[in-house]
N, C-alpha and C. Protein backbone atom coordinates (compact mmCIF):
# COMPACT_ATOMS: atom_id res chain seq x y z
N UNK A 1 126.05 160.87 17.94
CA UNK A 1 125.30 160.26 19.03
C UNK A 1 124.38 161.27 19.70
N UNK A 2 124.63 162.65 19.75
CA UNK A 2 123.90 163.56 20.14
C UNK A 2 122.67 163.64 19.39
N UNK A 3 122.46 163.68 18.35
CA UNK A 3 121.17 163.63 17.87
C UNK A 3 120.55 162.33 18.14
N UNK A 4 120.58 161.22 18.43
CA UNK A 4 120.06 160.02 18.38
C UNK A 4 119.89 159.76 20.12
N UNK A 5 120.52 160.65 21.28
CA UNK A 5 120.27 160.61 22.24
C UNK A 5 118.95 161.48 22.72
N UNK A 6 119.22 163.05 21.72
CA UNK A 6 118.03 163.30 21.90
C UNK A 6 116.50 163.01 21.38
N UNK A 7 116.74 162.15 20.49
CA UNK A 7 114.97 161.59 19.82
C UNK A 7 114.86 160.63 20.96
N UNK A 8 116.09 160.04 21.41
CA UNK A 8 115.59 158.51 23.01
C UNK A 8 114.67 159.44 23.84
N UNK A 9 115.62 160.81 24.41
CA UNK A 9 114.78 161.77 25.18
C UNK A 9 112.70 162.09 25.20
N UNK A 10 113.48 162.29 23.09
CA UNK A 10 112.06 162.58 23.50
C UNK A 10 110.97 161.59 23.37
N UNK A 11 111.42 160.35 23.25
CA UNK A 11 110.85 159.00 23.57
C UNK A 11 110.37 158.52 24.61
N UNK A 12 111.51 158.99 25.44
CA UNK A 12 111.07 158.80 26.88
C UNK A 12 109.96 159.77 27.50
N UNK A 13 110.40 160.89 26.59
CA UNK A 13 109.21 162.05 27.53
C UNK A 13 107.58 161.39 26.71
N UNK A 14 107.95 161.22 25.85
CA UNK A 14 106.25 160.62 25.26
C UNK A 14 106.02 159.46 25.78
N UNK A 15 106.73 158.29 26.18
CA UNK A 15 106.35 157.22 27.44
C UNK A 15 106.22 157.77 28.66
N UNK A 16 106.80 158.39 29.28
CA UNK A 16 106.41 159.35 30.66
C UNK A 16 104.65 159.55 30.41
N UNK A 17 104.00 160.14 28.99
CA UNK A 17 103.16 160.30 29.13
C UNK A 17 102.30 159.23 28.89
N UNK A 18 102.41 158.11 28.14
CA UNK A 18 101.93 156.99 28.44
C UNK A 18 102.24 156.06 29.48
N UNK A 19 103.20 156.14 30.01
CA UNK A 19 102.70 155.74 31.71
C UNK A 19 101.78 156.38 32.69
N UNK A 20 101.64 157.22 32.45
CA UNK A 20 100.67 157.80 33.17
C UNK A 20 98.60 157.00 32.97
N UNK A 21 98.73 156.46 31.20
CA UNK A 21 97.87 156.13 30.74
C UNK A 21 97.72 154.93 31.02
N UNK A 22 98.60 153.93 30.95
CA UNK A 22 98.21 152.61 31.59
C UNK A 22 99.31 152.10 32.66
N UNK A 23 99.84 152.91 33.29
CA UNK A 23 100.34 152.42 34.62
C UNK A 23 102.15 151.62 34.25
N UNK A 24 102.62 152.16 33.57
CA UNK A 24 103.76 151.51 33.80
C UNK A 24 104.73 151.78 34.47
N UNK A 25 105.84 151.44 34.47
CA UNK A 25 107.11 152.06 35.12
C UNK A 25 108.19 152.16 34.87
N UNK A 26 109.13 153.41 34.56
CA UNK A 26 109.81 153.65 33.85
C UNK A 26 111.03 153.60 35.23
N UNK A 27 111.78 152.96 35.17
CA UNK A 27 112.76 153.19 35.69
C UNK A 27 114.17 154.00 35.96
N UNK A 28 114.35 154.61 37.32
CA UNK A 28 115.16 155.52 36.60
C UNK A 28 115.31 155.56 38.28
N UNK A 29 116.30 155.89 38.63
CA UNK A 29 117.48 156.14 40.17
C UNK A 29 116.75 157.57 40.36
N UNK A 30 115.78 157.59 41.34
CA UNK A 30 115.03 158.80 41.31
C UNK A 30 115.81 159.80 42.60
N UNK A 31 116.32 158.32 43.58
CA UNK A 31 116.94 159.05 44.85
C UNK A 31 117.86 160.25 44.35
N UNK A 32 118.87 159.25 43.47
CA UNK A 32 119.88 160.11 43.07
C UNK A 32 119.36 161.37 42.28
N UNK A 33 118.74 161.25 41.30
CA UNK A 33 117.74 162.44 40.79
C UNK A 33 117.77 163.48 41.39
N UNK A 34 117.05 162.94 43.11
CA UNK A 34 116.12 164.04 43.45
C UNK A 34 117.34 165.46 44.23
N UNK A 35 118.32 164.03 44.54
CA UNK A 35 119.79 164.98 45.60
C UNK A 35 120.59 165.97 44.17
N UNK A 36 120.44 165.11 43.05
CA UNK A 36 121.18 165.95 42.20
C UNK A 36 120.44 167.43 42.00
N UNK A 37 119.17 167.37 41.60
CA UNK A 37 118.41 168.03 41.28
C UNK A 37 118.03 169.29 42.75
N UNK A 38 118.09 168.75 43.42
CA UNK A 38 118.01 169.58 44.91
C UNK A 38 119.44 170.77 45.05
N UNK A 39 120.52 169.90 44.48
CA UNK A 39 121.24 170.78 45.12
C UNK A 39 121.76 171.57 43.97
N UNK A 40 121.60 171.37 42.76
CA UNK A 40 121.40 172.47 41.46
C UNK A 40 120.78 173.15 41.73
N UNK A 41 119.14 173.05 42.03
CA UNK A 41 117.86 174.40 41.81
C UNK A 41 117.57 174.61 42.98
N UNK A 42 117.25 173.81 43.78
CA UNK A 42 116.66 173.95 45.04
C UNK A 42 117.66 174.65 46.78
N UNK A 43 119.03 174.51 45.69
CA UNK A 43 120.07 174.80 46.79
C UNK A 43 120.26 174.01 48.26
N UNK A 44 119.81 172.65 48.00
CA UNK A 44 119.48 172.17 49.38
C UNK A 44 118.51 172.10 49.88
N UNK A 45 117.45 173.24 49.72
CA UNK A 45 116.51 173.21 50.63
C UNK A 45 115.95 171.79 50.62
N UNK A 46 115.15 172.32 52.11
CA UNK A 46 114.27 171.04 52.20
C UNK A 46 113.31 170.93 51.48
N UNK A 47 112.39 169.89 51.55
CA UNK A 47 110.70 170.05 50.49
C UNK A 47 111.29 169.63 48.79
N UNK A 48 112.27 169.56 48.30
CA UNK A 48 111.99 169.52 46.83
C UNK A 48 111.24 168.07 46.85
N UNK A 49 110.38 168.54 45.30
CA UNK A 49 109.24 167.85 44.72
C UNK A 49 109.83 166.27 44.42
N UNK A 50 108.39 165.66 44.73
CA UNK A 50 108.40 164.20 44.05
C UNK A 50 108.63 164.08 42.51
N UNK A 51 109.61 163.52 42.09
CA UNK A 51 110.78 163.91 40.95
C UNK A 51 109.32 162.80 40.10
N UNK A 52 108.83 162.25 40.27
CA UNK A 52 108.07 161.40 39.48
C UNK A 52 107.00 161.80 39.42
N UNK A 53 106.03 162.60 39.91
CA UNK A 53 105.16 163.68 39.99
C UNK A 53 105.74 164.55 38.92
N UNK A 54 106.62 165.53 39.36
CA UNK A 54 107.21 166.59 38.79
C UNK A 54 107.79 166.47 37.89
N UNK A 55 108.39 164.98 36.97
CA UNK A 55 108.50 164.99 35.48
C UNK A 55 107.61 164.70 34.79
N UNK A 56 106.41 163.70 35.14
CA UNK A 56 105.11 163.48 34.44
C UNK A 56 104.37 164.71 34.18
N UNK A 57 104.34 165.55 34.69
CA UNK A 57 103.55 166.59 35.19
C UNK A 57 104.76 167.79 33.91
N UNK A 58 105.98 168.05 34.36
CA UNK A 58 106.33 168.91 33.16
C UNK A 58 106.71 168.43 31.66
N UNK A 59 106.68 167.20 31.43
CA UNK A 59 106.62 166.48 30.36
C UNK A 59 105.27 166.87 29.48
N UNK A 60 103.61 166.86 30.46
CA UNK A 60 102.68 167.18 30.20
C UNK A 60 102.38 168.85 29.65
N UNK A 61 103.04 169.35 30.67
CA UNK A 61 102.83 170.85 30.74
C UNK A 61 103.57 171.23 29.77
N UNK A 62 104.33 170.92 29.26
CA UNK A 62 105.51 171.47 28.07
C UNK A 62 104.72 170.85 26.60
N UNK A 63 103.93 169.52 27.07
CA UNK A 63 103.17 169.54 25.29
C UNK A 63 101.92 170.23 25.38
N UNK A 64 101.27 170.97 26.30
CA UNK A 64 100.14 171.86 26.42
C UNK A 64 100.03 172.99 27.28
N UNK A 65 100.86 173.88 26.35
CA UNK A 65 101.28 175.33 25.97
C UNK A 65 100.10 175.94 26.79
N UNK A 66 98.93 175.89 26.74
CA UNK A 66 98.04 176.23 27.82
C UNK A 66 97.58 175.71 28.96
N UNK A 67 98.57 174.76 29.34
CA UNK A 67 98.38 174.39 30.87
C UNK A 67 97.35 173.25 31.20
N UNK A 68 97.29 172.67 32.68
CA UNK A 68 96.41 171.72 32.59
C UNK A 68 95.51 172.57 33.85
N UNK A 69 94.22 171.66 33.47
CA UNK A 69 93.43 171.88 34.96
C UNK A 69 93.62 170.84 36.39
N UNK A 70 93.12 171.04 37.16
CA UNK A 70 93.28 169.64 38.12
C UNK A 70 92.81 168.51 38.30
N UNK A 71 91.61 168.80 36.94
CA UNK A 71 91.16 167.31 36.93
C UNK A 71 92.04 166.94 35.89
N UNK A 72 93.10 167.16 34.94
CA UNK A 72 93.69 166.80 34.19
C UNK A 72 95.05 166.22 34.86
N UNK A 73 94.94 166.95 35.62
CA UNK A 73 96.43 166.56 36.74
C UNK A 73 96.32 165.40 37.78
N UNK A 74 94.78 165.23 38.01
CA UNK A 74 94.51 164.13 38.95
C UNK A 74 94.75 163.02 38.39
N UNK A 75 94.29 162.78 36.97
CA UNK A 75 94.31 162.14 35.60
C UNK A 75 95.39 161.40 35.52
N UNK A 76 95.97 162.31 35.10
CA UNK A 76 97.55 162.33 34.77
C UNK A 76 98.89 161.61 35.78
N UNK A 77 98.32 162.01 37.18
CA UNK A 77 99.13 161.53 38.21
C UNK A 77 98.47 160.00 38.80
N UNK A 78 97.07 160.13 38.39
CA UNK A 78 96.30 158.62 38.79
C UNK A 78 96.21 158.57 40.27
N UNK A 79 95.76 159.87 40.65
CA UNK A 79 95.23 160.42 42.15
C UNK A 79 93.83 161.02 42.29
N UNK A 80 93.52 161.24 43.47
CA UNK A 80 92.12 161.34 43.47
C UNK A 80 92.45 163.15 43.34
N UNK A 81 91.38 163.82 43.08
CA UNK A 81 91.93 165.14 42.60
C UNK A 81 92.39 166.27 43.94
N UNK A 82 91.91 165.94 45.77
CA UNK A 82 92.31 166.28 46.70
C UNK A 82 93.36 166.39 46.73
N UNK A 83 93.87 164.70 46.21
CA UNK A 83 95.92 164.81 46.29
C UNK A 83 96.57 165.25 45.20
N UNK A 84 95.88 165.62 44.08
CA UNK A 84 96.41 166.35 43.45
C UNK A 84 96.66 167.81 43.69
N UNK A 85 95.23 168.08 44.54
CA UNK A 85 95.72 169.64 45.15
C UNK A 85 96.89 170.08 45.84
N UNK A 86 97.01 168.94 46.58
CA UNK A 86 97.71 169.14 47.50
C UNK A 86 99.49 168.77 47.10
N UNK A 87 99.36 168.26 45.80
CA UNK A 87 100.86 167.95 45.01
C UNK A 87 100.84 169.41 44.79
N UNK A 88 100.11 170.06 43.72
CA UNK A 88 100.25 170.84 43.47
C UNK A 88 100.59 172.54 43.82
N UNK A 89 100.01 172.33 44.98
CA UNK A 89 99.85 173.31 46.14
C UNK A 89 101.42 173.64 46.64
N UNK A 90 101.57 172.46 46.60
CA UNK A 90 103.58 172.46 47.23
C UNK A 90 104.32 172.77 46.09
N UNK A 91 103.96 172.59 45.11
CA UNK A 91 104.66 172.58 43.79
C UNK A 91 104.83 174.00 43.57
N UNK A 92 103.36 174.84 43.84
CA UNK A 92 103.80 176.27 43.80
C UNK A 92 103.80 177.18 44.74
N UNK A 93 104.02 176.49 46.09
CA UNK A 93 104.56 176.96 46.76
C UNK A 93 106.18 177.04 46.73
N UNK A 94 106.64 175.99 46.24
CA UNK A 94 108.16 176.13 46.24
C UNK A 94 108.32 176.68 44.83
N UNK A 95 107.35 177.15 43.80
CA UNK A 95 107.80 177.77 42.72
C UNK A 95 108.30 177.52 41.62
N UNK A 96 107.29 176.16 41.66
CA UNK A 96 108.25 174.85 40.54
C UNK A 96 106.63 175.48 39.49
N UNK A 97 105.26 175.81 40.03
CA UNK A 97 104.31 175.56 39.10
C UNK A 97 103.55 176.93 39.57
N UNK A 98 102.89 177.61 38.56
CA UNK A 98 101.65 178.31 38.69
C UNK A 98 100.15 178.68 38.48
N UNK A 99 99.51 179.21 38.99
CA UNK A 99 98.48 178.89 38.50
C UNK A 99 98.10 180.24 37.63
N UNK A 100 97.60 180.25 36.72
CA UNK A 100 96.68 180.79 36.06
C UNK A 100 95.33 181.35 35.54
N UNK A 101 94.58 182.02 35.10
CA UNK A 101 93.01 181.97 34.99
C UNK A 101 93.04 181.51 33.52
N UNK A 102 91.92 180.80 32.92
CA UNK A 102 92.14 180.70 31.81
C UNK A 102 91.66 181.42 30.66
N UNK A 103 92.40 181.94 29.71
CA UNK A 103 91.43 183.20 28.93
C UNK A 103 90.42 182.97 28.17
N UNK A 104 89.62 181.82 28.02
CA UNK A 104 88.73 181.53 27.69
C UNK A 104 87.15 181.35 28.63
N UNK A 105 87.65 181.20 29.96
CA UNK A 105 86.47 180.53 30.98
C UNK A 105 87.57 181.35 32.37
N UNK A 106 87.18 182.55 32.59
CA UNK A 106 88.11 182.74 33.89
C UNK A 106 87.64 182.16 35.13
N UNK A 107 86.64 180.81 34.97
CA UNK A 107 86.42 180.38 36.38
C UNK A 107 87.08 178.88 36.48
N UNK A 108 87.86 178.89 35.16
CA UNK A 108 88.99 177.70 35.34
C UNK A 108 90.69 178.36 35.62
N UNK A 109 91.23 177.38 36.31
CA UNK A 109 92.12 177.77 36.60
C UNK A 109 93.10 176.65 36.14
N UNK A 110 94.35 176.99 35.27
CA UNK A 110 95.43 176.23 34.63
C UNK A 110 96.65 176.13 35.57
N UNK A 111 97.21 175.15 35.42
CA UNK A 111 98.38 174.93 36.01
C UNK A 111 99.71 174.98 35.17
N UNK A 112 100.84 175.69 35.30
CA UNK A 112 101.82 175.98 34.06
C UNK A 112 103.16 175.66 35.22
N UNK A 113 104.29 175.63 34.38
CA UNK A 113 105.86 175.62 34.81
C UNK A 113 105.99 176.61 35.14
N UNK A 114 106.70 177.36 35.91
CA UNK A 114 107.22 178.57 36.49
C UNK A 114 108.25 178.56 35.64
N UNK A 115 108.89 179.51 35.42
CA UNK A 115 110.39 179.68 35.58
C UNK A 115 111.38 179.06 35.84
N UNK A 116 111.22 178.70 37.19
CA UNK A 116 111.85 178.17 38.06
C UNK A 116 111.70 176.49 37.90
N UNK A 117 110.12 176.26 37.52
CA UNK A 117 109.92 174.59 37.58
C UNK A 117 110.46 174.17 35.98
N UNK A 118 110.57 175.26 35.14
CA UNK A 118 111.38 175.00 33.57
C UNK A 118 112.78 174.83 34.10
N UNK A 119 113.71 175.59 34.87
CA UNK A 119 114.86 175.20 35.00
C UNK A 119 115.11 173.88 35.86
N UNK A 120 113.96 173.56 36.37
CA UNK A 120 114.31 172.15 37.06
C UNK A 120 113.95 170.89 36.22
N UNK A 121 112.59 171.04 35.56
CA UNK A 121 112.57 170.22 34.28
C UNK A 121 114.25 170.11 33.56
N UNK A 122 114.14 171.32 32.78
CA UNK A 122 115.75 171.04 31.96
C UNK A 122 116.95 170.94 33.22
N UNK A 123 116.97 170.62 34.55
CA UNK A 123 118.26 169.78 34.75
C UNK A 123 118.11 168.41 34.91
N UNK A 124 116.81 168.46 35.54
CA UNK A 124 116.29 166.76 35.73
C UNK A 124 116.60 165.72 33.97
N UNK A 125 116.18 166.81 32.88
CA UNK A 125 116.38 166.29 31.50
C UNK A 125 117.29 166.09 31.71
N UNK A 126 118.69 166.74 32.04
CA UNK A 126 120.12 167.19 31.87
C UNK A 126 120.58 165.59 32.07
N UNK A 127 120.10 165.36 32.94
CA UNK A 127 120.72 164.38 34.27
C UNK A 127 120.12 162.60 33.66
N UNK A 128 118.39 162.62 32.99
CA UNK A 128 118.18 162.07 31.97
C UNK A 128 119.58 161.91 30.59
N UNK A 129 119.40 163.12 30.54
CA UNK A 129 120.34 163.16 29.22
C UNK A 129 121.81 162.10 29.33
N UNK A 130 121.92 162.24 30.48
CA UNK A 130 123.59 161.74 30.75
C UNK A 130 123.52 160.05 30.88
N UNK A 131 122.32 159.78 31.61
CA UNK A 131 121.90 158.65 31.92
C UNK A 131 121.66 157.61 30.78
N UNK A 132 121.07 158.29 29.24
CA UNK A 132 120.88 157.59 28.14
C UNK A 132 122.62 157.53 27.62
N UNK A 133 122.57 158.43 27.49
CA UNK A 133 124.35 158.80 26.88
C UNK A 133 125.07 157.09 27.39
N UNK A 134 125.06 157.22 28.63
CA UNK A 134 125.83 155.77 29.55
C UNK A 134 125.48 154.98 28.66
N UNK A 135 124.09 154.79 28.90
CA UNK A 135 123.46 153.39 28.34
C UNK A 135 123.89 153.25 26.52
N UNK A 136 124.00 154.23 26.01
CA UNK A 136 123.81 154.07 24.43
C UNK A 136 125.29 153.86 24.52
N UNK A 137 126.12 154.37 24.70
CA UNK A 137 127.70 154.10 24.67
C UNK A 137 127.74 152.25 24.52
N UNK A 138 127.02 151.73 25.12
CA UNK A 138 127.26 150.15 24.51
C UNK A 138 126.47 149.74 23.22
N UNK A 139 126.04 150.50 22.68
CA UNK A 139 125.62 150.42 21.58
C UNK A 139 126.58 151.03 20.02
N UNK A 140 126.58 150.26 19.36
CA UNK A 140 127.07 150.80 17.70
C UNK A 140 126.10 151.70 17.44
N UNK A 141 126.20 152.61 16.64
CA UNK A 141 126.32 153.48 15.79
C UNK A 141 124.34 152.80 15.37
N UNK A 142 124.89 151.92 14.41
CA UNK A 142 123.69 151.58 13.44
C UNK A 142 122.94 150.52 15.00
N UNK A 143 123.47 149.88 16.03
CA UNK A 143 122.54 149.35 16.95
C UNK A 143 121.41 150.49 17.98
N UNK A 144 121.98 151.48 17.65
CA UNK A 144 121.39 152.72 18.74
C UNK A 144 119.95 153.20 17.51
N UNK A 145 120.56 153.21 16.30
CA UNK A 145 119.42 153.21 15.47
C UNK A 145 118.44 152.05 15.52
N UNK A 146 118.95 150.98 15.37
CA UNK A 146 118.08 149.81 14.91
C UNK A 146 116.86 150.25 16.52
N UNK A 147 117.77 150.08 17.65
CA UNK A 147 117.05 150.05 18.97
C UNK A 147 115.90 151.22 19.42
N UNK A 148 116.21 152.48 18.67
CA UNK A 148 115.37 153.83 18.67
C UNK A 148 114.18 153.44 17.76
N UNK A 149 114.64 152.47 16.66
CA UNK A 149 113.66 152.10 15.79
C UNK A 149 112.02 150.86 16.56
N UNK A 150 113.02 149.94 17.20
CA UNK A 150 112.44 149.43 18.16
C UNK A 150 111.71 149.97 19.57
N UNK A 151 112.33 151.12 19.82
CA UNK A 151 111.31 151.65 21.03
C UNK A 151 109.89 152.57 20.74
N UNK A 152 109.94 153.16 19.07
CA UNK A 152 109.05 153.51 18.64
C UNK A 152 108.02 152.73 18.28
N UNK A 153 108.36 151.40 17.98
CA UNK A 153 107.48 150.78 17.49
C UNK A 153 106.68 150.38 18.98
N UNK A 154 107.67 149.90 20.40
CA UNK A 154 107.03 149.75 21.43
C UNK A 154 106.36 150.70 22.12
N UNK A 155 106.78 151.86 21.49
CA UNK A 155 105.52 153.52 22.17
C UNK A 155 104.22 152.95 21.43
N UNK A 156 104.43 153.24 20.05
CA UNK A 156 103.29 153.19 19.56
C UNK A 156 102.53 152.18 19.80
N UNK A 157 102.84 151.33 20.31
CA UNK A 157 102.15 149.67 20.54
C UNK A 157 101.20 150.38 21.61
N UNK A 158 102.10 150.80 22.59
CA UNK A 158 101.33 151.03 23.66
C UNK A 158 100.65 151.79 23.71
N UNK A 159 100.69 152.88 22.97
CA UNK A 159 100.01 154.44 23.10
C UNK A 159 98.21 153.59 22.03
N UNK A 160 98.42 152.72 21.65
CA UNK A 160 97.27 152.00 20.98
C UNK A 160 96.54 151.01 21.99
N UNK A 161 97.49 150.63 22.90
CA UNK A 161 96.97 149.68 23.45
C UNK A 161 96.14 150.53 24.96
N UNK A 162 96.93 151.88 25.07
CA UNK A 162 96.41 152.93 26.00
C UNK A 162 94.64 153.40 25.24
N UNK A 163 95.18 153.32 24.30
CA UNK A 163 93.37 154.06 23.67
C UNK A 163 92.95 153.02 23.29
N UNK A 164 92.61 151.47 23.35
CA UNK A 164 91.58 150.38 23.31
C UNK A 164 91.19 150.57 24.73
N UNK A 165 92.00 150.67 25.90
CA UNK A 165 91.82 150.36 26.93
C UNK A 165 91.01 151.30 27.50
N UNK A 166 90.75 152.97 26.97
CA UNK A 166 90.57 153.74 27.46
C UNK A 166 88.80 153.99 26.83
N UNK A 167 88.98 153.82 25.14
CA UNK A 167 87.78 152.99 24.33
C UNK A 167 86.92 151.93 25.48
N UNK A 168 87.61 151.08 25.79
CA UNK A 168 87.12 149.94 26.47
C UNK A 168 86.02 150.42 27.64
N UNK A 169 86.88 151.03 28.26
CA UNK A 169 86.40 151.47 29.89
C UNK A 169 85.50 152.34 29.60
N UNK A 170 85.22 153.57 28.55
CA UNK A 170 84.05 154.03 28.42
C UNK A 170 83.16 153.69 27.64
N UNK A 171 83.18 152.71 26.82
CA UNK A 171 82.18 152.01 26.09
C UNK A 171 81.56 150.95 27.50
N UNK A 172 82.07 150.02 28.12
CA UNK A 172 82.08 149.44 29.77
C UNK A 172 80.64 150.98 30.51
N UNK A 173 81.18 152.10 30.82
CA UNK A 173 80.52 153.03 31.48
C UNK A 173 79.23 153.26 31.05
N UNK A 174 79.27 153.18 29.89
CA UNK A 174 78.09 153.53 28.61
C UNK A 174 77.28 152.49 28.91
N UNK A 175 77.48 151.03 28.77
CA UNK A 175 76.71 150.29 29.11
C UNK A 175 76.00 149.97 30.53
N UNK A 176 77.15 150.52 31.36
CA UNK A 176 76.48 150.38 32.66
C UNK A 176 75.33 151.44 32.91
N UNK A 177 75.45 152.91 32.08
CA UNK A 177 74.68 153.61 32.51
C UNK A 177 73.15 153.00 31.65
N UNK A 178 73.22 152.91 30.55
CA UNK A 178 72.21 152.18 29.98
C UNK A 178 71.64 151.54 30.78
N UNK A 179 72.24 150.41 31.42
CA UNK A 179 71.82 149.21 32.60
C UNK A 179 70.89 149.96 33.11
N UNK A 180 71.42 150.44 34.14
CA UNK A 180 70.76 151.45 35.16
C UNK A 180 69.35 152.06 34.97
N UNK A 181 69.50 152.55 33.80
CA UNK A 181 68.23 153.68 33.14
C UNK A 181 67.40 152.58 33.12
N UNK A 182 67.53 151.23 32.26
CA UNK A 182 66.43 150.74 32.16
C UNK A 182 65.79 149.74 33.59
């Protein structure tokens, strides 16, 4: 069951990133999350991060090894890019994220996991992890397969139906600018 809990994982972390693309919602007891997760890394303190911010965001940052910018993060969070500063700003202030120059263009600046925001990613996973575990326990053996088989097919649906939509809206832009010109 351990191997078949972690491909759900990383199912979920690749829907994390297609929610971000067309707005869905993944459900998940974030309160509890955020107290679990607070008093593992954060020791209590006050201020820990918006757990739904801060998994979209290291889900992202962990498949691009070189970091994002803030218009990628505004993107990503489906905020205007001010409030993304200002997510972000707290984020490394408490030492969950950092910033970077980038070695290609040093007048961009990347946003990466700390240290610190990797060990909170992997408990928040942890705590993910336990949460699928529950759920698959009512499942057989060959039903946890059949059903992993079925949620891939519903990523991929969507991750297609994310790029018509995204096709759509700038082919839509294209024409409007055309409009305009003439």
């Amino acid at each position: 069951m351990e191997a078949n809990s972690a491909e759900f994982i990383a199912l979920i972390h690749r829907m994390v990133g297609i929610r971000a693309r067309i707005s869905l919602f993944m459900p998940m007891d974030l309160k509890q999350l955020q107290q679990e997760i607070t008093r593992a890394v954060h020791d209590g303190k006050p201020g820990a991060p918006n757990f739904a911010n801060f998994f979209s965001l290291s889900v992202a940052l962990l498949r691009q090894e070189s970091g994002l910018t803030m218009t990628e993060i505004a993107q990503l969070l489906q905020v205007p890019q001010s409030s993304a500063t200002r997510i972000v700003d707290d984020m490394v202030a408490r030492g969950d994220l950092e910033r970077k120059q980038d070695s290609n263009d040093r007048r961009v600046i990347r946003i990466l996991l700390s240290d610190e925001g990797l060990l909170l990613f992997r408990a928040s996973n942890h705590f993910l992890q336990r949460r699928v575990n529950r759920v698959l326990d009512a499942f057989k053996a060959n039903e946890r397969t059949q059903l992993l088989d079925y949620m891939h097919r519903v990523a991929d649906a969507l991750e297609l139906e994310a790029a018509e939509l995204e096709l759509g809206d700038a082919i839509e832009k294209v024409t409007i600018r055309k409009g305009e010109k003439t």
